[in-house]
ModelCIF file with pLDDT and N, C-alpha, C, O atoms, coordinates in Angstrom:
data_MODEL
#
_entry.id   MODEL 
#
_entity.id                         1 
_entity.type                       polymer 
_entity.pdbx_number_of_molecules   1 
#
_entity_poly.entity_id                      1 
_entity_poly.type                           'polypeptide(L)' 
_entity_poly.nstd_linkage                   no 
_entity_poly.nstd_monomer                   no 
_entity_poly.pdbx_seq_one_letter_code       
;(UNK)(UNK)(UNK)(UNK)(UNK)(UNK)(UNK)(UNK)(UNK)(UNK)(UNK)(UNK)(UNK)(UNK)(UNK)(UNK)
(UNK)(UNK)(UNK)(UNK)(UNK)(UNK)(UNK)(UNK)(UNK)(UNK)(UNK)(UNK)(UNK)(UNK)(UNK)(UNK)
(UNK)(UNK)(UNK)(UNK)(UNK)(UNK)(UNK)(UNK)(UNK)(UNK)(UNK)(UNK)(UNK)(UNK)(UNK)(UNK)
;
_entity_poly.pdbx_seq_one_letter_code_can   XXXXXXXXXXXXXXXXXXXXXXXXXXXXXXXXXXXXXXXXXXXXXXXX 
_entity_poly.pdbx_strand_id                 A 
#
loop_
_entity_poly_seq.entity_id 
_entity_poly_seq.num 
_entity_poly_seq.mon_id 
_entity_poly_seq.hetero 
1 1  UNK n 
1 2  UNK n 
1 3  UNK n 
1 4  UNK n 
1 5  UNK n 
1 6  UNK n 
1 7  UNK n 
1 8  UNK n 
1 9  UNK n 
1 10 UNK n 
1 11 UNK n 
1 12 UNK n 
1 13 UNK n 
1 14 UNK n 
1 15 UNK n 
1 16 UNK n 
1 17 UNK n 
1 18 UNK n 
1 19 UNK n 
1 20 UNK n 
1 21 UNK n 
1 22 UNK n 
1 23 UNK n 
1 24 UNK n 
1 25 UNK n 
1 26 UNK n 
1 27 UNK n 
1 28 UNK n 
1 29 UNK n 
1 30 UNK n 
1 31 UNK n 
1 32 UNK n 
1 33 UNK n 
1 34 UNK n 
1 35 UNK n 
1 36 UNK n 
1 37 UNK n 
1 38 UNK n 
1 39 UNK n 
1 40 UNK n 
1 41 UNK n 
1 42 UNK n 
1 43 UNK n 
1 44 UNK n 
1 45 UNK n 
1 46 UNK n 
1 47 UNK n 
1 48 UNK n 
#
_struct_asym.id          A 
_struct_asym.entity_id   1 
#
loop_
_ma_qa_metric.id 
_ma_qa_metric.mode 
_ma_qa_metric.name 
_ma_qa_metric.software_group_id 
_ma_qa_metric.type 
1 global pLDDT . pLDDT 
2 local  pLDDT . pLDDT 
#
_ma_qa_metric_global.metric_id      1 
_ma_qa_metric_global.metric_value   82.81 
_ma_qa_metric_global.model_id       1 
_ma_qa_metric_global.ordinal_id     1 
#
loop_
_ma_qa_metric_local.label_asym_id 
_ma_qa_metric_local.label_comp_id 
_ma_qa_metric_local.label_seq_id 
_ma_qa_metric_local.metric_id 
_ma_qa_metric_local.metric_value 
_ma_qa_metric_local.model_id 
_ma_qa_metric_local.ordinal_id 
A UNK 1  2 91.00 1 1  
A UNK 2  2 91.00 1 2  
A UNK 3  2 92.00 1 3  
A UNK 4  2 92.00 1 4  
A UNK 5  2 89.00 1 5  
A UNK 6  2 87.00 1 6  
A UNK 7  2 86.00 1 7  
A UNK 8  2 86.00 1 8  
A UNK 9  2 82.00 1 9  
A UNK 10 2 82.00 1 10 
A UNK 11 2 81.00 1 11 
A UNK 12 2 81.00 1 12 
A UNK 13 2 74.00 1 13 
A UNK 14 2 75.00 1 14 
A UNK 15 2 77.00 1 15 
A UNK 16 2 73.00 1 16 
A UNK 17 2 71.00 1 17 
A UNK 18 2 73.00 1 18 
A UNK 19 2 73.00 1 19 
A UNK 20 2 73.00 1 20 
A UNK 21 2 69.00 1 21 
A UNK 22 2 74.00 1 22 
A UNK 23 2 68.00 1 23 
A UNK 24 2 67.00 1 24 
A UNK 25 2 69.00 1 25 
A UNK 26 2 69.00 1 26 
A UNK 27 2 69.00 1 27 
A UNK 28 2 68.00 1 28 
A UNK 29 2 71.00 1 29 
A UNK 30 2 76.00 1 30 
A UNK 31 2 80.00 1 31 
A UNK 32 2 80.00 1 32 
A UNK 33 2 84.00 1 33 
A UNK 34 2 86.00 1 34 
A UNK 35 2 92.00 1 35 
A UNK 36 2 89.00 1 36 
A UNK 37 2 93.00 1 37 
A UNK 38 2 96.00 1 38 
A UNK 39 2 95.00 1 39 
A UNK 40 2 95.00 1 40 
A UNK 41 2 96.00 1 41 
A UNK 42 2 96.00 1 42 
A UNK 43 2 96.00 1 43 
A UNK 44 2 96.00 1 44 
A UNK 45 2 95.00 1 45 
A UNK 46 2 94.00 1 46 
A UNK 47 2 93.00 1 47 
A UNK 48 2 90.00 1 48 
#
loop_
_atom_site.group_PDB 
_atom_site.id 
_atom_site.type_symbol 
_atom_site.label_atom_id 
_atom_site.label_alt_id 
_atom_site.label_comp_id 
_atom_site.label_asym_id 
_atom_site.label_entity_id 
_atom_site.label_seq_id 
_atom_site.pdbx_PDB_ins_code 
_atom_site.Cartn_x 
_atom_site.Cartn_y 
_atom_site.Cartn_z 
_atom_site.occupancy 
_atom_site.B_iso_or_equiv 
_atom_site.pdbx_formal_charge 
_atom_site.auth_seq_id 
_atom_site.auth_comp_id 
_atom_site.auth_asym_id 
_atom_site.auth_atom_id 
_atom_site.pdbx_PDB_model_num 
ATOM 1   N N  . UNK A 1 1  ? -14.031 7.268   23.802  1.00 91.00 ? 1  UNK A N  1 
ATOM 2   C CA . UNK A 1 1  ? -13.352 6.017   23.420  1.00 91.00 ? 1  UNK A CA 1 
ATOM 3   C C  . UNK A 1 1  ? -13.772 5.580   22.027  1.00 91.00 ? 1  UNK A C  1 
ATOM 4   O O  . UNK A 1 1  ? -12.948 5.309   21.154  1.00 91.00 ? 1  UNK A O  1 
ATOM 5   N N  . UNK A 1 2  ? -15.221 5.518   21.836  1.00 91.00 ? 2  UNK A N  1 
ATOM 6   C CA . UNK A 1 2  ? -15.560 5.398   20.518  1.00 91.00 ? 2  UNK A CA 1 
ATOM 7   C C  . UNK A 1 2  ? -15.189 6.506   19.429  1.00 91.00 ? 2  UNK A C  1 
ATOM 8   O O  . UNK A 1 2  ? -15.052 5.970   18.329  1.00 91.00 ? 2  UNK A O  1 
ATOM 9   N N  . UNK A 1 3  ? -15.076 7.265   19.411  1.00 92.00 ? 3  UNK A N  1 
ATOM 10  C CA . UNK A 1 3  ? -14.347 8.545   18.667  1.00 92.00 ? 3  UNK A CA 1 
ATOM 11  C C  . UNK A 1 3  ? -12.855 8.267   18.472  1.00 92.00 ? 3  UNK A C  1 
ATOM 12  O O  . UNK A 1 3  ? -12.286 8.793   17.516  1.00 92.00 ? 3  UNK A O  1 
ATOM 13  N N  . UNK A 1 4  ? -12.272 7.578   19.205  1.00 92.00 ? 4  UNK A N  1 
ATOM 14  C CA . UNK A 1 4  ? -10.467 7.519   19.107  1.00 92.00 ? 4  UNK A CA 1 
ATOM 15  C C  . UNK A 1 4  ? -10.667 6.033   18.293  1.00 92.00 ? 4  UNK A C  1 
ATOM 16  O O  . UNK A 1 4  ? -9.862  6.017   17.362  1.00 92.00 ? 4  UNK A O  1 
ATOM 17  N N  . UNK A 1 5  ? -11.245 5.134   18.322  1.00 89.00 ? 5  UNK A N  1 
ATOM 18  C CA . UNK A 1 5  ? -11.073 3.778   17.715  1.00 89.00 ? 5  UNK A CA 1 
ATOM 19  C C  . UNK A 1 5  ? -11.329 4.308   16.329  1.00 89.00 ? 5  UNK A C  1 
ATOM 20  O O  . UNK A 1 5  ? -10.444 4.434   15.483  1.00 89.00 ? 5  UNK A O  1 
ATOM 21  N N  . UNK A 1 6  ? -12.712 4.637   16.135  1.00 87.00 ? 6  UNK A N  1 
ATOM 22  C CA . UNK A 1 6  ? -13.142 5.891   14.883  1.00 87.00 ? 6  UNK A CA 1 
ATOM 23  C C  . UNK A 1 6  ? -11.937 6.481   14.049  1.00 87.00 ? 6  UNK A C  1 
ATOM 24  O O  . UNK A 1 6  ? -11.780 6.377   12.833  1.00 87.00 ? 6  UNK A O  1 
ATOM 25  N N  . UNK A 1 7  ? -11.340 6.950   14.712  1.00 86.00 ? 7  UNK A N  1 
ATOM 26  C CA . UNK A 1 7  ? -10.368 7.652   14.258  1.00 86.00 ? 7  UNK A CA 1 
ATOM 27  C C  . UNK A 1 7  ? -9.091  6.991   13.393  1.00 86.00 ? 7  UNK A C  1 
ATOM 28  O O  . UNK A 1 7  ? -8.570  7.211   12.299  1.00 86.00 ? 7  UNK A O  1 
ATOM 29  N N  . UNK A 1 8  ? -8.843  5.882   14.712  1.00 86.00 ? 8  UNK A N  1 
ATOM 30  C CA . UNK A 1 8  ? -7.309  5.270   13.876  1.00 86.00 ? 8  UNK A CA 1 
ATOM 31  C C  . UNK A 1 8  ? -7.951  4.085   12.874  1.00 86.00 ? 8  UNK A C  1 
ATOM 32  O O  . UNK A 1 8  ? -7.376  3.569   11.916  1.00 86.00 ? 8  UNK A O  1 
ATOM 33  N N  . UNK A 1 9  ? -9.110  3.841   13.292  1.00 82.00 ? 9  UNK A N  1 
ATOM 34  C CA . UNK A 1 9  ? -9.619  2.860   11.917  1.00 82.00 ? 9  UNK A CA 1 
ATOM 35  C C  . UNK A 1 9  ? -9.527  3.862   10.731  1.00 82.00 ? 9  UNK A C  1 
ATOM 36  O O  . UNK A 1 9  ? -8.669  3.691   9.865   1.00 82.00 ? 9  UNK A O  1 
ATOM 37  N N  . UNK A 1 10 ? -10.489 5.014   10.672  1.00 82.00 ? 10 UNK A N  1 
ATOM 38  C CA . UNK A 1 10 ? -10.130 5.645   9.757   1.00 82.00 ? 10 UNK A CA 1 
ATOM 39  C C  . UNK A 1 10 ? -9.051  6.582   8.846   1.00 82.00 ? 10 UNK A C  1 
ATOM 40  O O  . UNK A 1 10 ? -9.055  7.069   7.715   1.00 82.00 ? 10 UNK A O  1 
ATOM 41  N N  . UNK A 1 11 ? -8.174  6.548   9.939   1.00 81.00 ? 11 UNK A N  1 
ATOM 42  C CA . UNK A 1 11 ? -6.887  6.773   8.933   1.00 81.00 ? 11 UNK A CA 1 
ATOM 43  C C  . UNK A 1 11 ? -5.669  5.508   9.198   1.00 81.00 ? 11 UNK A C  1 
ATOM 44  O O  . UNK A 1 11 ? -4.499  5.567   9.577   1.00 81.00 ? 11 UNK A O  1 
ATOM 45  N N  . UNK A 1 12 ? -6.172  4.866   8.975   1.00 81.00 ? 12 UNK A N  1 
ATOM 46  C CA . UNK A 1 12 ? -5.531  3.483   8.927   1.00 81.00 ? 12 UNK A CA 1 
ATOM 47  C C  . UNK A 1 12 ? -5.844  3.063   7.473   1.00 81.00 ? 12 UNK A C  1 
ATOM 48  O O  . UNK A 1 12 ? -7.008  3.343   7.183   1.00 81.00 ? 12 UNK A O  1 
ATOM 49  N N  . UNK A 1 13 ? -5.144  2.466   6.457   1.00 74.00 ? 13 UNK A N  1 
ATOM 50  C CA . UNK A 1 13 ? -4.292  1.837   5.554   1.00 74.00 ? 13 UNK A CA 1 
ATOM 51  C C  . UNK A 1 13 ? -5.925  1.082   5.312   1.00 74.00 ? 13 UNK A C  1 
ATOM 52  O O  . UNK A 1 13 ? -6.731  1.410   4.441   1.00 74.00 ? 13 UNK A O  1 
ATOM 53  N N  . UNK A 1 14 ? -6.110  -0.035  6.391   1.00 75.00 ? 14 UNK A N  1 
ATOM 54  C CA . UNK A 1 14 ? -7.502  -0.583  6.561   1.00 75.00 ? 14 UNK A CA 1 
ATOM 55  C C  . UNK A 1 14 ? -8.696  -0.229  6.216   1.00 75.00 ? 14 UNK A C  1 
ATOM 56  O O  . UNK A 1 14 ? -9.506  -1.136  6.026   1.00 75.00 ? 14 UNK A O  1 
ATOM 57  N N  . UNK A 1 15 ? -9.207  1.427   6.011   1.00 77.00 ? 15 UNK A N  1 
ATOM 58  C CA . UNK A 1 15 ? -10.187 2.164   5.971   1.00 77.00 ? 15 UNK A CA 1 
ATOM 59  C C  . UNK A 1 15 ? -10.467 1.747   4.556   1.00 77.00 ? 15 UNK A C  1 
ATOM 60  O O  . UNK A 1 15 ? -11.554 1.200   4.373   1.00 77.00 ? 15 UNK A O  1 
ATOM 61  N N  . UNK A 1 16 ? -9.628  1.921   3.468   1.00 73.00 ? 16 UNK A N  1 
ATOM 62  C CA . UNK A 1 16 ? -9.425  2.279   2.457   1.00 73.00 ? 16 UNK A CA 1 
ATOM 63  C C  . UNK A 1 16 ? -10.551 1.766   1.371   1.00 73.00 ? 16 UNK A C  1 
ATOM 64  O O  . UNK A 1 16 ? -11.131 2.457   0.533   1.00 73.00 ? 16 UNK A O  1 
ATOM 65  N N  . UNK A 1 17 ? -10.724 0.062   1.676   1.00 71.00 ? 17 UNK A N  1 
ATOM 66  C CA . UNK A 1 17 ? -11.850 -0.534  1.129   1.00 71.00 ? 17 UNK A CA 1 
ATOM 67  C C  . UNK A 1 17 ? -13.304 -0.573  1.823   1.00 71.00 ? 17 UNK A C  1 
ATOM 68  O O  . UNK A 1 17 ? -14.298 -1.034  1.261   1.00 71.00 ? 17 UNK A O  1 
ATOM 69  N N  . UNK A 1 18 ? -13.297 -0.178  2.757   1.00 73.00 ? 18 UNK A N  1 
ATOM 70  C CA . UNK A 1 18 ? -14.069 -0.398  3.857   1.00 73.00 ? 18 UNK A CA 1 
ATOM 71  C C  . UNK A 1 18 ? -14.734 1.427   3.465   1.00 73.00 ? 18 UNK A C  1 
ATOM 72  O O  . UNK A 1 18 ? -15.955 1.575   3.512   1.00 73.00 ? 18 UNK A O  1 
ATOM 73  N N  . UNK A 1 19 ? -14.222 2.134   3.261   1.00 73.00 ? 19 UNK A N  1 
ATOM 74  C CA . UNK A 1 19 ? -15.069 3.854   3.323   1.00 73.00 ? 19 UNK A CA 1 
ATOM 75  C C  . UNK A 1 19 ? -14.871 3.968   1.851   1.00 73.00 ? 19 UNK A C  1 
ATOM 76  O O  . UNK A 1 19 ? -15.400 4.977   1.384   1.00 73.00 ? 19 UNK A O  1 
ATOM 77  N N  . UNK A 1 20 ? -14.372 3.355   1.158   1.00 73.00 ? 20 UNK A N  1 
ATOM 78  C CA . UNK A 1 20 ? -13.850 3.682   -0.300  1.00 73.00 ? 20 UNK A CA 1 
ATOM 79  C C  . UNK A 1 20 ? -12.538 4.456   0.145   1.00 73.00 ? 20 UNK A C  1 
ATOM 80  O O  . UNK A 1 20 ? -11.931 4.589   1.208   1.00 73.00 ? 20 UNK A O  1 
ATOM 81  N N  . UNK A 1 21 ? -12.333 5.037   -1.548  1.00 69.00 ? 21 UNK A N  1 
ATOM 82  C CA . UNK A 1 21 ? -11.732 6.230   -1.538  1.00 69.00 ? 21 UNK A CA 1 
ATOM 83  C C  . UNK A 1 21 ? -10.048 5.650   -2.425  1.00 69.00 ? 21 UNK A C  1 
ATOM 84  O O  . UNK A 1 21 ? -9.376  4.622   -2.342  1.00 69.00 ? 21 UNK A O  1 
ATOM 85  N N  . UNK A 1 22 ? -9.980  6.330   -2.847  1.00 74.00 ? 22 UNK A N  1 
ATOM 86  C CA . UNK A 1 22 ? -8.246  6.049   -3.472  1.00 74.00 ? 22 UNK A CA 1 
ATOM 87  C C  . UNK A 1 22 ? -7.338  5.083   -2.912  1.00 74.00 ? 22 UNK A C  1 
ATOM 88  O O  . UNK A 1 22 ? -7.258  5.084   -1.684  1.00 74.00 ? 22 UNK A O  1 
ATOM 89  N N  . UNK A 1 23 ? -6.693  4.324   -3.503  1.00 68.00 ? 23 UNK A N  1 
ATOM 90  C CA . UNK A 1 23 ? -5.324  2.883   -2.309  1.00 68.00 ? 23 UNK A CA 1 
ATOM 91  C C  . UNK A 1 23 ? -4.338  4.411   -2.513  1.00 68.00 ? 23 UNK A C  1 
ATOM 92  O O  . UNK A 1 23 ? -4.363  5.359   -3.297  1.00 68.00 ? 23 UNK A O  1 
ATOM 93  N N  . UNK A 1 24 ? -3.637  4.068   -1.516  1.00 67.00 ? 24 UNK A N  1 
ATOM 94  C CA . UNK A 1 24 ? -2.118  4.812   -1.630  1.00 67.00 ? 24 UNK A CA 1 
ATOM 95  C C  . UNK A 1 24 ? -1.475  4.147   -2.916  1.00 67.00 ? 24 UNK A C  1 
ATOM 96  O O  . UNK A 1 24 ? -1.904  3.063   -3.310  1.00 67.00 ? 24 UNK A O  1 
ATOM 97  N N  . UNK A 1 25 ? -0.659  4.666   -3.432  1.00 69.00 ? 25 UNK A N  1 
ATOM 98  C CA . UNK A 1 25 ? 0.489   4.568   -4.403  1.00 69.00 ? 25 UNK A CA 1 
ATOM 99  C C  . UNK A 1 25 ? 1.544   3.441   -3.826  1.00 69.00 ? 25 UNK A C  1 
ATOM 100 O O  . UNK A 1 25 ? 1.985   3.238   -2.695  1.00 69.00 ? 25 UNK A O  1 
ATOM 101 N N  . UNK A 1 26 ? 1.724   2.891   -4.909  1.00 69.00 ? 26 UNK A N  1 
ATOM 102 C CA . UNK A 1 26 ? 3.141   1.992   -4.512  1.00 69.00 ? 26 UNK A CA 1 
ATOM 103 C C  . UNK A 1 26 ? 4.292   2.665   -3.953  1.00 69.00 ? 26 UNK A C  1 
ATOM 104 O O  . UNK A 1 26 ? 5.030   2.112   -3.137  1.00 69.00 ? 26 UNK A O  1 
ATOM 105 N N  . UNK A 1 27 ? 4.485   3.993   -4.424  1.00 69.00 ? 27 UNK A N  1 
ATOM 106 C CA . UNK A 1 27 ? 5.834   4.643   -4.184  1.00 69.00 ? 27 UNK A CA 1 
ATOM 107 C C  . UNK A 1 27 ? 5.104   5.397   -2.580  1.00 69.00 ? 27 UNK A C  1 
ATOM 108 O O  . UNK A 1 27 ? 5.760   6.217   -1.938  1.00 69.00 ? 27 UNK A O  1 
ATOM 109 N N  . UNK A 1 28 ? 4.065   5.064   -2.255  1.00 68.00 ? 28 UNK A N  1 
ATOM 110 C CA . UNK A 1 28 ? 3.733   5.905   -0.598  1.00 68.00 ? 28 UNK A CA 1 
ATOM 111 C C  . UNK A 1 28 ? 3.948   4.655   0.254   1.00 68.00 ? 28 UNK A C  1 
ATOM 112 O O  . UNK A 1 28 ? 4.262   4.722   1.443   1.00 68.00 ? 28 UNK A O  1 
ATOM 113 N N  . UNK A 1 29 ? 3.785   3.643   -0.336  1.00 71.00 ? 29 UNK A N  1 
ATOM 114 C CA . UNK A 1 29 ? 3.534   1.954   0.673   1.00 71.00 ? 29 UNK A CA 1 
ATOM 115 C C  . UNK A 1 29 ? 5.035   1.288   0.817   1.00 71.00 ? 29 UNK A C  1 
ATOM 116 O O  . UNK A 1 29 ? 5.401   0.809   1.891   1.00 71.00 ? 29 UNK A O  1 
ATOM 117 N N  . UNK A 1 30 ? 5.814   1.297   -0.273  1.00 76.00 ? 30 UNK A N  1 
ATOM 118 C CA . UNK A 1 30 ? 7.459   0.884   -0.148  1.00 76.00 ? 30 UNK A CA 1 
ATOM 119 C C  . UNK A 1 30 ? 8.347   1.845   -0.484  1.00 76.00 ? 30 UNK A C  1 
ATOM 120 O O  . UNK A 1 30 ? 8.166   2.629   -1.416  1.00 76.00 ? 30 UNK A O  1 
ATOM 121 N N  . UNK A 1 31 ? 9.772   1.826   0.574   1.00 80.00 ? 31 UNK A N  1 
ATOM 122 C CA . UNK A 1 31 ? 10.378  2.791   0.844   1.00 80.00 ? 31 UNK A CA 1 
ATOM 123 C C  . UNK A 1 31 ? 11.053  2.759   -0.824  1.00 80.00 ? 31 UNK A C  1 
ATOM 124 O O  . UNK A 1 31 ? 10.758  1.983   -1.734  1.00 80.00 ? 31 UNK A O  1 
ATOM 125 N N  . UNK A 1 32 ? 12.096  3.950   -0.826  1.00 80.00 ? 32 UNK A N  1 
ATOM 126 C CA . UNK A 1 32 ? 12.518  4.105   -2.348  1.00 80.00 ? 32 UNK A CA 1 
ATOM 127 C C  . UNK A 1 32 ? 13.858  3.390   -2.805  1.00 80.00 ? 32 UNK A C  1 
ATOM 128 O O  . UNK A 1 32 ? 14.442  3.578   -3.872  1.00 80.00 ? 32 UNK A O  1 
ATOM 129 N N  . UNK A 1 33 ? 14.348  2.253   -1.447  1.00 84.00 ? 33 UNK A N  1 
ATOM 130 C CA . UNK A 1 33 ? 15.105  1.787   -2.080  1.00 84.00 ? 33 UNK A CA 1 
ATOM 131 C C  . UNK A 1 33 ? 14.692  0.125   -2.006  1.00 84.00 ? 33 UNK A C  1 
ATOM 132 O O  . UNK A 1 33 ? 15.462  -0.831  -1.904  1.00 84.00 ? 33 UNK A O  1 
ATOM 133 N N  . UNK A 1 34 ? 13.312  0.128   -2.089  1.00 86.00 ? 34 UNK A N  1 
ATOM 134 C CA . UNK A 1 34 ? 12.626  -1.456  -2.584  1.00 86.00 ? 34 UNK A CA 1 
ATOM 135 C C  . UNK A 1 34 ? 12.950  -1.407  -3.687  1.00 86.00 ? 34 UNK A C  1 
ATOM 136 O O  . UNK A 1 34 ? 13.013  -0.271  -4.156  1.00 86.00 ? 34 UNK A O  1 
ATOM 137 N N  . UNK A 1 35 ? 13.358  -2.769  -4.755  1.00 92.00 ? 35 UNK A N  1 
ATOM 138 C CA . UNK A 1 35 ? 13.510  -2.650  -6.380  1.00 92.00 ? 35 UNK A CA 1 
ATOM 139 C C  . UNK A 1 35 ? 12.648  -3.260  -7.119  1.00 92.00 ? 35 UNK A C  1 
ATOM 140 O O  . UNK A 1 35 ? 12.620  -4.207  -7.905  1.00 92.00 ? 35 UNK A O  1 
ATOM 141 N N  . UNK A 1 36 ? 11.767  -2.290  -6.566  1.00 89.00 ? 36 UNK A N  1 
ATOM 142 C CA . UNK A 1 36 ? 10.204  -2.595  -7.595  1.00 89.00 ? 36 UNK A CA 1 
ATOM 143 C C  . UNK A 1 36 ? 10.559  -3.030  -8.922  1.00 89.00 ? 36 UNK A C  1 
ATOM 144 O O  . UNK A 1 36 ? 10.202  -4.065  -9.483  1.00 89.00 ? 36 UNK A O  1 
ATOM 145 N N  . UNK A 1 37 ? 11.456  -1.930  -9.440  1.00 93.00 ? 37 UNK A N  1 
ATOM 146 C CA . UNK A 1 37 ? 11.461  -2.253  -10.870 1.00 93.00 ? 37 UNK A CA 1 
ATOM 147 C C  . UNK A 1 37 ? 12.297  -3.789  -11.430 1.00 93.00 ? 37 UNK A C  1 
ATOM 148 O O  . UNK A 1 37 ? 12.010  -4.513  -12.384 1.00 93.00 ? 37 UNK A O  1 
ATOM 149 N N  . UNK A 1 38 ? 13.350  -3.902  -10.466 1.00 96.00 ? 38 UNK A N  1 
ATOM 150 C CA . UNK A 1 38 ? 14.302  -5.027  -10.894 1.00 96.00 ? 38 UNK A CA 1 
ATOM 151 C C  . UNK A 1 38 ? 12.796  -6.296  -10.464 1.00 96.00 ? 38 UNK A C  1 
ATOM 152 O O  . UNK A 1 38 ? 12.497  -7.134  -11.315 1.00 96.00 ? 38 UNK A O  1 
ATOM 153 N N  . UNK A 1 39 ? 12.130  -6.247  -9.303  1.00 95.00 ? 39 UNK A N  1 
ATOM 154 C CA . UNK A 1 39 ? 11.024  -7.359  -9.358  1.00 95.00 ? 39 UNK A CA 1 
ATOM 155 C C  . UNK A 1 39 ? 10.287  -7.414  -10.816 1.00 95.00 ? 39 UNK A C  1 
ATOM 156 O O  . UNK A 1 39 ? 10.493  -8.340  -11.601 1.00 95.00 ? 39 UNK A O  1 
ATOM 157 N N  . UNK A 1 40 ? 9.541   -6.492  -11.053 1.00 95.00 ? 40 UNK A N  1 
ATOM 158 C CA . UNK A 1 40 ? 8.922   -6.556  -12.225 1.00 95.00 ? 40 UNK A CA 1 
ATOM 159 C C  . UNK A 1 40 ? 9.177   -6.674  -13.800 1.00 95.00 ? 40 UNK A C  1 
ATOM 160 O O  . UNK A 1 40 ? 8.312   -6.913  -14.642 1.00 95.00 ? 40 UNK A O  1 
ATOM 161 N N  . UNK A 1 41 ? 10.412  -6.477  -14.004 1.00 96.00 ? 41 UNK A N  1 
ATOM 162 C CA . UNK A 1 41 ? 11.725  -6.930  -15.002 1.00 96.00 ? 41 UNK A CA 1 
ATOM 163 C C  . UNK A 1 41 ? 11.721  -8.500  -14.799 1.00 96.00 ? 41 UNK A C  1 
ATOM 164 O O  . UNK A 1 41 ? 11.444  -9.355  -15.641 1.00 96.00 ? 41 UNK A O  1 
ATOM 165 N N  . UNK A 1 42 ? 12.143  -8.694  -13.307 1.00 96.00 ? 42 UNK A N  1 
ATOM 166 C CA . UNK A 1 42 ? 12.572  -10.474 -13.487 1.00 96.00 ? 42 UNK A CA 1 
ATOM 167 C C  . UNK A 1 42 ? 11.227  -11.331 -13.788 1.00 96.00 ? 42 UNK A C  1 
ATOM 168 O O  . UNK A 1 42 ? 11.207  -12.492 -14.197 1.00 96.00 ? 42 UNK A O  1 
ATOM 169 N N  . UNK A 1 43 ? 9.891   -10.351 -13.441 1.00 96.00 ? 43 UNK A N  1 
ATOM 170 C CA . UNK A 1 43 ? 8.589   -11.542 -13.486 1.00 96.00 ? 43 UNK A CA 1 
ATOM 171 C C  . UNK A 1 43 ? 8.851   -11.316 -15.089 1.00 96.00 ? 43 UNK A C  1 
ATOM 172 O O  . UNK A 1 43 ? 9.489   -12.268 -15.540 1.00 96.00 ? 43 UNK A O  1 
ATOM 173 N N  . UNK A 1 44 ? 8.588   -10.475 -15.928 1.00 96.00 ? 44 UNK A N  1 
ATOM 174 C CA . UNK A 1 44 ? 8.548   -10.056 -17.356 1.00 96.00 ? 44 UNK A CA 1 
ATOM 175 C C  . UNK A 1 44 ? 9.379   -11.215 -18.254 1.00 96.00 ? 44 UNK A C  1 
ATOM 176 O O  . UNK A 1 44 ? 8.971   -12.030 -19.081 1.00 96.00 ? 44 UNK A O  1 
ATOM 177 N N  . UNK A 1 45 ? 10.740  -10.924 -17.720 1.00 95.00 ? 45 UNK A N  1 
ATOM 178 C CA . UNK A 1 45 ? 11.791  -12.299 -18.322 1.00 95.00 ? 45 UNK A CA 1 
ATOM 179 C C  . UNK A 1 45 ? 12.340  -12.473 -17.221 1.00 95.00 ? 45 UNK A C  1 
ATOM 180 O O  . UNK A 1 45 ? 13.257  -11.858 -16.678 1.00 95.00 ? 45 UNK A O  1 
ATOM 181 N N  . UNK A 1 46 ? 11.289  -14.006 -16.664 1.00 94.00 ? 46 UNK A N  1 
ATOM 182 C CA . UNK A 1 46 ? 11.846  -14.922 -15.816 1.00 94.00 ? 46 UNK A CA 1 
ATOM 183 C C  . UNK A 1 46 ? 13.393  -15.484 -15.954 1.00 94.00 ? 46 UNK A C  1 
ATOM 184 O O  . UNK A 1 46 ? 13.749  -15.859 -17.072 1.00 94.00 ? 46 UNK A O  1 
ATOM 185 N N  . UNK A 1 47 ? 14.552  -15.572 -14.580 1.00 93.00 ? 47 UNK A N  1 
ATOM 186 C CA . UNK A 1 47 ? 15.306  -16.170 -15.324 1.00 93.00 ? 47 UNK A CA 1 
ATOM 187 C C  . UNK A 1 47 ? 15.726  -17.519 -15.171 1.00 93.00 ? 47 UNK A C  1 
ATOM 188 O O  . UNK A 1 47 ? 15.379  -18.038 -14.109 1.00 93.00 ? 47 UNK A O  1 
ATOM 189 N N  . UNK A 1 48 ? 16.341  -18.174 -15.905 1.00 90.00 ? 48 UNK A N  1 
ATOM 190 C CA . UNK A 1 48 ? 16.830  -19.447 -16.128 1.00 90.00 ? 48 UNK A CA 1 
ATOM 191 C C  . UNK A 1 48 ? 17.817  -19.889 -15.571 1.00 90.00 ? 48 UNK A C  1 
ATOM 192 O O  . UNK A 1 48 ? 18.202  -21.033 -15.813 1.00 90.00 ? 48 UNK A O  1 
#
């Protein structure tokens, strides 16, 4: 039982700061038709 909790903590999303180690990528965390880019355009020039 302790080995399976072990487990999905550690490959869980959660681990990440907690064991170290690399974050996933934006393009692994939101699917490819989120519009990252149109968000980050409108923060750049807010519009009116």
């Amino acid at each position: 039982s302790l080995l399976l909790v072990w487990c999905a903590f550690a490959l869980s999303p959660l681990a990440t700061p907690v064991l170290g180690g690399k974050p996933r990528g934006v393009d692994r965390v939101f699917s490819r038709e989120t519009p990252l880019g149109v968000a980050k355009n409108l923060r750049d020039k807010p519009p009116q």
